[in-house]
C-alpha atoms as a PDB file:
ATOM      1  CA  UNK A   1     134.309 100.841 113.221  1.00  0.00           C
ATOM      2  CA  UNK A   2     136.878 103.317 112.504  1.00  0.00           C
ATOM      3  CA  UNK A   3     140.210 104.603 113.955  1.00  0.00           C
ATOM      4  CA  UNK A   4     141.040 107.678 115.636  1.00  0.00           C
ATOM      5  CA  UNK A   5     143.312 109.970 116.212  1.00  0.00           C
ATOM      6  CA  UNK A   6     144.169 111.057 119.357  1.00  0.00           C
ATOM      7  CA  UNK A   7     145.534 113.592 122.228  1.00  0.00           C
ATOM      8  CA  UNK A   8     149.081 112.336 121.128  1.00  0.00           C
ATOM      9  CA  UNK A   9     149.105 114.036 117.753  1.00  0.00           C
ATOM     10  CA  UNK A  10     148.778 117.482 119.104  1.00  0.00           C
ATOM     11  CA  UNK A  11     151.275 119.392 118.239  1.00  0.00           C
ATOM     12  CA  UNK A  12     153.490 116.903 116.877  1.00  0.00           C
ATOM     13  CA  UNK A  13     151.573 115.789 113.865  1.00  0.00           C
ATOM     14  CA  UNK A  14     153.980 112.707 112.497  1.00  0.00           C
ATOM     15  CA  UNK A  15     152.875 111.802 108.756  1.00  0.00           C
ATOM     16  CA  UNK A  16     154.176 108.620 109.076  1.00  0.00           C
ATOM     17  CA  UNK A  17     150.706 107.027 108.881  1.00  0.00           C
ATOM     18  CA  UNK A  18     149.581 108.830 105.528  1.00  0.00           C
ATOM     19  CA  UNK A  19     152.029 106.839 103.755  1.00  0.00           C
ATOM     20  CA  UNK A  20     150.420 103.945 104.160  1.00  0.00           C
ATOM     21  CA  UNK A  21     146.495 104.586 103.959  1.00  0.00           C
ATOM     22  CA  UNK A  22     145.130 102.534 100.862  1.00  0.00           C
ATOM     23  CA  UNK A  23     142.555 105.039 100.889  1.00  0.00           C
ATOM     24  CA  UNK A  24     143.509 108.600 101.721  1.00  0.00           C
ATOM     25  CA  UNK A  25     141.419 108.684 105.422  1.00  0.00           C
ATOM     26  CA  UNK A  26     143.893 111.495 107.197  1.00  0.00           C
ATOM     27  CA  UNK A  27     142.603 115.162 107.102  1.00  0.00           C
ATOM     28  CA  UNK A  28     145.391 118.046 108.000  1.00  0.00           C
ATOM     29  CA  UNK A  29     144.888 120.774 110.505  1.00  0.00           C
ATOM     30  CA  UNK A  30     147.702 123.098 111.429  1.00  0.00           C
ATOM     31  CA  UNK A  31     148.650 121.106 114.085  1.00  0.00           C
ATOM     32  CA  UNK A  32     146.931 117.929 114.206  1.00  0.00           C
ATOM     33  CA  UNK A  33     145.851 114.687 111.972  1.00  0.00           C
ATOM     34  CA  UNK A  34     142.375 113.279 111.843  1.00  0.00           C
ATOM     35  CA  UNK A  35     140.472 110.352 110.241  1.00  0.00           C
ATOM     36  CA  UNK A  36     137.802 110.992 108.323  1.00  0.00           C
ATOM     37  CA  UNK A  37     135.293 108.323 109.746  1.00  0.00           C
ATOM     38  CA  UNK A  38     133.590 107.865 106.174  1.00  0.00           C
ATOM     39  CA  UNK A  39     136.664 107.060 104.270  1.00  0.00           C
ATOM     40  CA  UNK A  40     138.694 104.582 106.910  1.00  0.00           C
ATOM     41  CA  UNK A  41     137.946 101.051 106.202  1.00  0.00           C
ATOM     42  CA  UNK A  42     139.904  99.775 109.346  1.00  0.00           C
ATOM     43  CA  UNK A  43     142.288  98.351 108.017  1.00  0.00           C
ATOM     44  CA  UNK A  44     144.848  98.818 110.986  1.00  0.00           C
ATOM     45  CA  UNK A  45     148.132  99.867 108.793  1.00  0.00           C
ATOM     46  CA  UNK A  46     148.339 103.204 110.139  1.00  0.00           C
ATOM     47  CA  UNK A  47     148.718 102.123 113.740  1.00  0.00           C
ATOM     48  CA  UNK A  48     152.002 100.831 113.965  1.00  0.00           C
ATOM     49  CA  UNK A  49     153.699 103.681 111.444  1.00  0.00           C
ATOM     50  CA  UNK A  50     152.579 106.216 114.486  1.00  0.00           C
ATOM     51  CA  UNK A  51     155.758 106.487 116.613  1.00  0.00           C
ATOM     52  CA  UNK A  52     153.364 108.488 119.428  1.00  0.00           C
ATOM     53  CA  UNK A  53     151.148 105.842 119.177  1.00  0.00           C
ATOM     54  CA  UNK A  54     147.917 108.270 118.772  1.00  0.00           C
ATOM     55  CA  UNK A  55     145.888 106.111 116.631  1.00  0.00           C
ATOM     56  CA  UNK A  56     143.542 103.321 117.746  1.00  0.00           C
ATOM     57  CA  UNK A  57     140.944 101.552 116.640  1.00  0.00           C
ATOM     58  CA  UNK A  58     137.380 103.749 117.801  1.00  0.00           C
ATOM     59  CA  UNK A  59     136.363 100.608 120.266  1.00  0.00           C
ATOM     60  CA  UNK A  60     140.084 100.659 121.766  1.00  0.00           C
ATOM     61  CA  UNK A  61     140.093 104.142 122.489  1.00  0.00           C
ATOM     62  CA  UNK A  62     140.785 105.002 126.669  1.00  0.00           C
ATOM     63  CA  UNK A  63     137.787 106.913 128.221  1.00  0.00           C
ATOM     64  CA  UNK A  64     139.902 109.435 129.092  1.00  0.00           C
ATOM     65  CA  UNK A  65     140.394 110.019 124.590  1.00  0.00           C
ATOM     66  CA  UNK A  66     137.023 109.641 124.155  1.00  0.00           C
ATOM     67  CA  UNK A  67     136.062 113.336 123.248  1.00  0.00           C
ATOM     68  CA  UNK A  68     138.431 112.693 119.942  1.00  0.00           C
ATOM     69  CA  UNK A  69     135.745 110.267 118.514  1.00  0.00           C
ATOM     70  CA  UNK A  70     133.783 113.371 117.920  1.00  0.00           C
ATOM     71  CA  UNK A  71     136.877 115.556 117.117  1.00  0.00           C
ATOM     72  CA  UNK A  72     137.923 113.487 114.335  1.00  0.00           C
ATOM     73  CA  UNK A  73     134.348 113.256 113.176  1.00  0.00           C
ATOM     74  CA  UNK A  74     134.014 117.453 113.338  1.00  0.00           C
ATOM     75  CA  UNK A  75     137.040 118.438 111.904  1.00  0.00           C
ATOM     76  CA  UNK A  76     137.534 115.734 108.827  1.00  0.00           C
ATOM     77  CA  UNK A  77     135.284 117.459 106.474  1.00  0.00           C
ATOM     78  CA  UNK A  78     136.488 120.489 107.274  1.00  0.00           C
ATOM     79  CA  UNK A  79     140.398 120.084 106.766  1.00  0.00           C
ATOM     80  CA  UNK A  80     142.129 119.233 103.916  1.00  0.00           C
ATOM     81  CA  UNK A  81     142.874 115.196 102.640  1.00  0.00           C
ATOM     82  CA  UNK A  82     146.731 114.464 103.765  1.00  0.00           C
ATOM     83  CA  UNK A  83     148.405 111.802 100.999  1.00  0.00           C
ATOM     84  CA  UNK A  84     151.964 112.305 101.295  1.00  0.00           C
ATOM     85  CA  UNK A  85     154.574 112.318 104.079  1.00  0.00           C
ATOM     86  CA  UNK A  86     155.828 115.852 105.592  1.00  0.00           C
ATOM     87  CA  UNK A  87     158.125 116.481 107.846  1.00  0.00           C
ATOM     88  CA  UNK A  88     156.883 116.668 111.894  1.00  0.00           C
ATOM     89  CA  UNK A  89     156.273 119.622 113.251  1.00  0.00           C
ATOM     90  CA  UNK A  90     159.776 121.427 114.416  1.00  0.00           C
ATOM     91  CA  UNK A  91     159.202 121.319 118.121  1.00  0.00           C
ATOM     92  CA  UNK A  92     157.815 117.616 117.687  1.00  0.00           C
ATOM     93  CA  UNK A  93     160.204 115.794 119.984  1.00  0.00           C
ATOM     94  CA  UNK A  94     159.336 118.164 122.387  1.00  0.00           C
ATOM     95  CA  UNK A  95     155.640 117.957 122.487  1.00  0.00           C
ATOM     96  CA  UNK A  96     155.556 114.278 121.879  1.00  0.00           C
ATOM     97  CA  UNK A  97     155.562 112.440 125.609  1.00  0.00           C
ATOM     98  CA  UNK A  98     153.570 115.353 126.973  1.00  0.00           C
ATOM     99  CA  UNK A  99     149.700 114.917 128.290  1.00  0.00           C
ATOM    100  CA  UNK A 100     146.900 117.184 128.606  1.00  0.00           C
ATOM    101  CA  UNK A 101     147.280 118.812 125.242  1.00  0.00           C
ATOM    102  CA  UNK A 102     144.348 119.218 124.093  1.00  0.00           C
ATOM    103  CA  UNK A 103     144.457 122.811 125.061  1.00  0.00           C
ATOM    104  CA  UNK A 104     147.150 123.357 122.292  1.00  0.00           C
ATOM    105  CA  UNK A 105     144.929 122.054 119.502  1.00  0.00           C
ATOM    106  CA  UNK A 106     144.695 124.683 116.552  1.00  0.00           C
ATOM    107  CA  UNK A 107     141.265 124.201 114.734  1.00  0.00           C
END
């Protein structure tokens, strides 16, 4: 299995969980994180560094998130590997407790 990231990232796209990857899973999009589903080993460390709380493990994942399984699977190859911290996106705090984003993602 493999973790994923989820509706909760949109638009606020905390690098607090790149920090800690031992192996370099997160791919950047202009507006979002995802896991490349190859490279994760499931190792869990990312998970609590996520103060949205948009990663969880694949088999953990809410039906209602489900349609990021294949999200993180698309867009992985196509963004570029993430291996350092950045700062959140500036409107972050605004975007972070709000649902129904997926609307706003930026591919």
């Amino acid at each position: 299995m493999t973790h994923v990231v989820t509706e909760s990232c949109i638009r606020c796209k905390y690098t607090d969980c790149v920090d800690v990857c031992p192996v370099d899973c997160f791919r950047e999009g202009p507006n979002f994180l995802v896991i490349d589903p190859d490279e994760c080993i499931d190792c869990a460390v990312c998970i609590p560094e996520c103060p949205v709380n948009a990663i969880l493990p694949e088999e953990d994942v809410p039906a209602d998130q489900m349609k990021f399984i294949a999200i993180n699977a698309e867009l992985s190859p196509k963004w570029p590997s993430i291996t350092k911290r950045k700062a959140a996106l500036p409107d972050a705090d605004e975007w972070k407790d709000r649902k129904d984003k997926l609307g706003e993602l930026k591919r």
